[in-house]
C-alpha atoms as a PDB file:
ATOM      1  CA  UNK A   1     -82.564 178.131-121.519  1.00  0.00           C
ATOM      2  CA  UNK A   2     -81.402 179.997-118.560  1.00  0.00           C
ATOM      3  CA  UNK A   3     -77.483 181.035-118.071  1.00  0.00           C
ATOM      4  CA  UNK A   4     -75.214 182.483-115.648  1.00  0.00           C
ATOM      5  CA  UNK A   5     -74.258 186.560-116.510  1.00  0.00           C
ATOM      6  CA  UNK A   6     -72.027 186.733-113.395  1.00  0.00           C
ATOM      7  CA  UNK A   7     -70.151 185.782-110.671  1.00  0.00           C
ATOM      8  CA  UNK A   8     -72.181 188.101-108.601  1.00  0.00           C
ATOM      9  CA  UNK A   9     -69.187 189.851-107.130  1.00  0.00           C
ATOM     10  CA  UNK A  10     -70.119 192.926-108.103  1.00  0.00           C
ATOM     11  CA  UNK A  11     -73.616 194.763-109.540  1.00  0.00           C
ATOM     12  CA  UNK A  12     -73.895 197.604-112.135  1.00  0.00           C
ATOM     13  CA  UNK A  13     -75.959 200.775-110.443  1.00  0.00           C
ATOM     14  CA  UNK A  14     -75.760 204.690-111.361  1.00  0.00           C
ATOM     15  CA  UNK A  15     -74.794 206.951-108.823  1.00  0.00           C
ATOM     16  CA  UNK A  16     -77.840 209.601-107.521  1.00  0.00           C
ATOM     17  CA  UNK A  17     -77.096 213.132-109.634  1.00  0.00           C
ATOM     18  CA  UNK A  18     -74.555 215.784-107.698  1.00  0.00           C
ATOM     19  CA  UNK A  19     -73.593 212.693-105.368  1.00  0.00           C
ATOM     20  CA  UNK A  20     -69.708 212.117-104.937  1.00  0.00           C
ATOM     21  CA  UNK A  21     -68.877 208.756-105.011  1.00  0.00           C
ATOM     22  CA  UNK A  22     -65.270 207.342-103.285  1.00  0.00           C
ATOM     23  CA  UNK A  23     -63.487 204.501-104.198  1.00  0.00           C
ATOM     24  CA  UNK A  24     -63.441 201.631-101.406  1.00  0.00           C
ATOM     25  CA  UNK A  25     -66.414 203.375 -99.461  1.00  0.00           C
ATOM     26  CA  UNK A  26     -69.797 201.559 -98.798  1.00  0.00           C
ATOM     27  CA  UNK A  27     -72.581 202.621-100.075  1.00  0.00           C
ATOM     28  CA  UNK A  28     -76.398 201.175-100.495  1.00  0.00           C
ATOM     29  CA  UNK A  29     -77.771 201.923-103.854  1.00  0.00           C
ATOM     30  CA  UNK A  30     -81.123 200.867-105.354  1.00  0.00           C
ATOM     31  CA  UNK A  31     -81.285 198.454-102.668  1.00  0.00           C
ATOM     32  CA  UNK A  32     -77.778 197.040-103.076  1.00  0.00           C
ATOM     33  CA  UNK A  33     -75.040 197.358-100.578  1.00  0.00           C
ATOM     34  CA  UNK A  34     -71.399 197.274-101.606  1.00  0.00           C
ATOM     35  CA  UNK A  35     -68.160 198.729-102.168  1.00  0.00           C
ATOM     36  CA  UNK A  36     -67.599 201.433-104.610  1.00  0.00           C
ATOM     37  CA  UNK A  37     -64.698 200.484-107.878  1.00  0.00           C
ATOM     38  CA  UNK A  38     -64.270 203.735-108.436  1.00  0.00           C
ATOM     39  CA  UNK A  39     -64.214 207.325-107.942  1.00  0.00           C
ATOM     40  CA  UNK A  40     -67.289 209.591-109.143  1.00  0.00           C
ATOM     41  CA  UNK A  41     -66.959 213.365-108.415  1.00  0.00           C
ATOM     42  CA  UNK A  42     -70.392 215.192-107.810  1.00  0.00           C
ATOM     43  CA  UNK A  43     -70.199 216.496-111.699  1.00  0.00           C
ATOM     44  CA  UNK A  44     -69.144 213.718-113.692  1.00  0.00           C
ATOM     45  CA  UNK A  45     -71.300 213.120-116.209  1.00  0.00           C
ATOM     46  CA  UNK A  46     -70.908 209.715-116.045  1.00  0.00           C
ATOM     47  CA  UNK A  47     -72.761 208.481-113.067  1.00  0.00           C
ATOM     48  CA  UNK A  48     -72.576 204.281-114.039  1.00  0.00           C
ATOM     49  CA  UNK A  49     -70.410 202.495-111.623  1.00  0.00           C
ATOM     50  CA  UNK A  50     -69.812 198.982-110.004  1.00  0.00           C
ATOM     51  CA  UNK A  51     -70.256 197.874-106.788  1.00  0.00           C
ATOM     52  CA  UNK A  52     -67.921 195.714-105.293  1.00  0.00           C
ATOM     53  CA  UNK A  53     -70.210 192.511-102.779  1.00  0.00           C
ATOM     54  CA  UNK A  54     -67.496 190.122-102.030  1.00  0.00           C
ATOM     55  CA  UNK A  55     -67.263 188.966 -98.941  1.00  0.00           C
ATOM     56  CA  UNK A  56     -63.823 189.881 -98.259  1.00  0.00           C
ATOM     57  CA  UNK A  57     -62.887 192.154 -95.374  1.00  0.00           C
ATOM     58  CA  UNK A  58     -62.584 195.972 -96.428  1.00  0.00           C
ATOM     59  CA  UNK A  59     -61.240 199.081 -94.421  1.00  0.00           C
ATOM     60  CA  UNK A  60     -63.486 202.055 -94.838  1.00  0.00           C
ATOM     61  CA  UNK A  61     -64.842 204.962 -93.032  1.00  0.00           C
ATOM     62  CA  UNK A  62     -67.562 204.767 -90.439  1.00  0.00           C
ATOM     63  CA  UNK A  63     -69.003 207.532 -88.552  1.00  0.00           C
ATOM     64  CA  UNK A  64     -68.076 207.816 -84.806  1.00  0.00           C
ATOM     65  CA  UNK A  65     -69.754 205.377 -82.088  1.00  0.00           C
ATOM     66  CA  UNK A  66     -69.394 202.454 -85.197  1.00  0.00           C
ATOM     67  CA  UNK A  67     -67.246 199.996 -85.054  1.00  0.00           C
ATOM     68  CA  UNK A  68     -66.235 200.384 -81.569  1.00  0.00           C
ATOM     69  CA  UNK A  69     -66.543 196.566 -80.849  1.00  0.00           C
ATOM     70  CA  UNK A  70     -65.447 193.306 -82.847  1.00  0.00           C
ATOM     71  CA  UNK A  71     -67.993 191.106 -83.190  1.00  0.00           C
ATOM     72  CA  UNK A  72     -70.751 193.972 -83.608  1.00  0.00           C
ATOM     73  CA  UNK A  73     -73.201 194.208 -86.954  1.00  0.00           C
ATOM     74  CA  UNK A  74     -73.879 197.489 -88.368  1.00  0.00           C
ATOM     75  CA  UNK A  75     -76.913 198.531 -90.580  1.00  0.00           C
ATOM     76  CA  UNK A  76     -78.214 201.565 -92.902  1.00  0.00           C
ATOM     77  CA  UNK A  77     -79.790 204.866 -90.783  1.00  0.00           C
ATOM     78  CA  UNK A  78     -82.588 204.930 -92.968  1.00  0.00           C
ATOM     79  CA  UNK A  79     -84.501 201.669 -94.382  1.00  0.00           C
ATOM     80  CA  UNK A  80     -84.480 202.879 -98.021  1.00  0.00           C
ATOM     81  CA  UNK A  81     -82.753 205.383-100.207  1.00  0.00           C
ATOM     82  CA  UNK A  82     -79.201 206.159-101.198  1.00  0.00           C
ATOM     83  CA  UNK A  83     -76.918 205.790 -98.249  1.00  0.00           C
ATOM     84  CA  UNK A  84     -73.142 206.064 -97.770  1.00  0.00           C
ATOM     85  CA  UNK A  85     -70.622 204.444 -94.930  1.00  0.00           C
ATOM     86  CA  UNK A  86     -69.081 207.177 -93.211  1.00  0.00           C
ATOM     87  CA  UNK A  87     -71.739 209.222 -92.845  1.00  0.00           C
ATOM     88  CA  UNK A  88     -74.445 206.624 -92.542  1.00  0.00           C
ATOM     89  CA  UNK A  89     -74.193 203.487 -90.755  1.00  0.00           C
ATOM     90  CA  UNK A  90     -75.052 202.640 -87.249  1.00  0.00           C
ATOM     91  CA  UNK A  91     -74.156 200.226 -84.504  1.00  0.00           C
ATOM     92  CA  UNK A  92     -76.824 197.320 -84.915  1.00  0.00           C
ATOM     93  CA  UNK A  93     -75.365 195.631 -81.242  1.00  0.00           C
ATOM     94  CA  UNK A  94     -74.047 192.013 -80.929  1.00  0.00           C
ATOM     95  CA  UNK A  95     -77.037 190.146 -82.314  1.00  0.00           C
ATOM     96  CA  UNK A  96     -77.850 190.082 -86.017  1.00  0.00           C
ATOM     97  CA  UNK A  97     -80.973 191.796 -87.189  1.00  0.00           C
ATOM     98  CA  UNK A  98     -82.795 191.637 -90.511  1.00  0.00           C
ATOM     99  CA  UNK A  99     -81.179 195.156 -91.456  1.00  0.00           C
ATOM    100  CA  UNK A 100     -77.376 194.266 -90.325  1.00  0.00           C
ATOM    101  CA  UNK A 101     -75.274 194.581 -93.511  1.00  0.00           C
ATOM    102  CA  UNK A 102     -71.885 193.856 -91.744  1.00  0.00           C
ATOM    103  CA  UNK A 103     -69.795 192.660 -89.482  1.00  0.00           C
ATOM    104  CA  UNK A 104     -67.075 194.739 -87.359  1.00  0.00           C
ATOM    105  CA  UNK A 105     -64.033 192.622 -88.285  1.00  0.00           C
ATOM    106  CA  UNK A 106     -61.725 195.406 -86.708  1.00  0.00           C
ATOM    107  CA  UNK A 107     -62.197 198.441 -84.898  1.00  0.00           C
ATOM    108  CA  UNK A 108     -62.699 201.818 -85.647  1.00  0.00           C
ATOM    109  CA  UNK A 109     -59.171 203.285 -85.843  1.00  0.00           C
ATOM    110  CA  UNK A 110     -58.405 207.085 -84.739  1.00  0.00           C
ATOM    111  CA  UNK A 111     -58.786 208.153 -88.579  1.00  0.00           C
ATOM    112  CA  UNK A 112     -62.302 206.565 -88.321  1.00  0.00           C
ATOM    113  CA  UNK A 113     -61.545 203.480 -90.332  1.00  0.00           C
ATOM    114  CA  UNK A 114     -63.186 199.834 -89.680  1.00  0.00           C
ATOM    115  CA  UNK A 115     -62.591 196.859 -91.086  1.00  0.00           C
ATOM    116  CA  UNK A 116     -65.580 195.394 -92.626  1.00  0.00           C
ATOM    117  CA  UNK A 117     -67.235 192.239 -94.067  1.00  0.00           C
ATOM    118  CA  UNK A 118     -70.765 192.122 -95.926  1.00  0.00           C
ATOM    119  CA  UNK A 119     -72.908 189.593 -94.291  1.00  0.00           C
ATOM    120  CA  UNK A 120     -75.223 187.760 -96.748  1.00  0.00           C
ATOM    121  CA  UNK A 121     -79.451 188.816 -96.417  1.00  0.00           C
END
């Protein structure tokens, strides 16, 4: 008999090796997209970490030209691999594609921040 293991907040994934991780930063992992719980420096040992996928409305970096407009999706540079927000993401325009991930809730401030909010696939 089948049984629910979680609420499906959040997913277990390891973090790639010599790869800082930040708290509250977006990041696509194995094929998962979400918030990082917590911080990982790039020697830990420990690499196992949670990814926050709520969809509640987070403020983290973005790189410059991203998040310029309310409204506006965002998606991944790359269409696999390990990927990180503020380095990594990319205006995907007004209309929703099959590789949004987000949703510009607020604009990018002049410390680069954005808020956020996963869209589901």
């Amino acid at each position: 008999m089948g049984r629910r293991v979680t609420d499906g907040l959040a997913i277990d994934v390891a973090a790639p090796a010599a790869q800082a991780i930040v708290k509250g930063e977006l990041y696509r992992i194995d094929g998962w997209t979400g918030w990082a719980a917590i911080n990982i420096g790039a020697n830990d040992t420990e690499r196992n970490f949670a990814l926050n996928m709520d969809l509640g409305v987070w403020s983290c970096l973005v790189p410059a030209g991203v998040g310029t407009t309310r409204g506006n999706y965002v998606k991944w540079t790359a269409a696999t691999g390990f990927q990180n927000g503020p380095t990594q993401l990319v205006d995907d325009g007004a209309t929703r594609t099959v590789n949004s991930v987000a949703k510009v809730e607020t604009v990018r401030n002049s410390g680069g921040y954005a808020r956020l909010r996963l869209i589901l696939v």
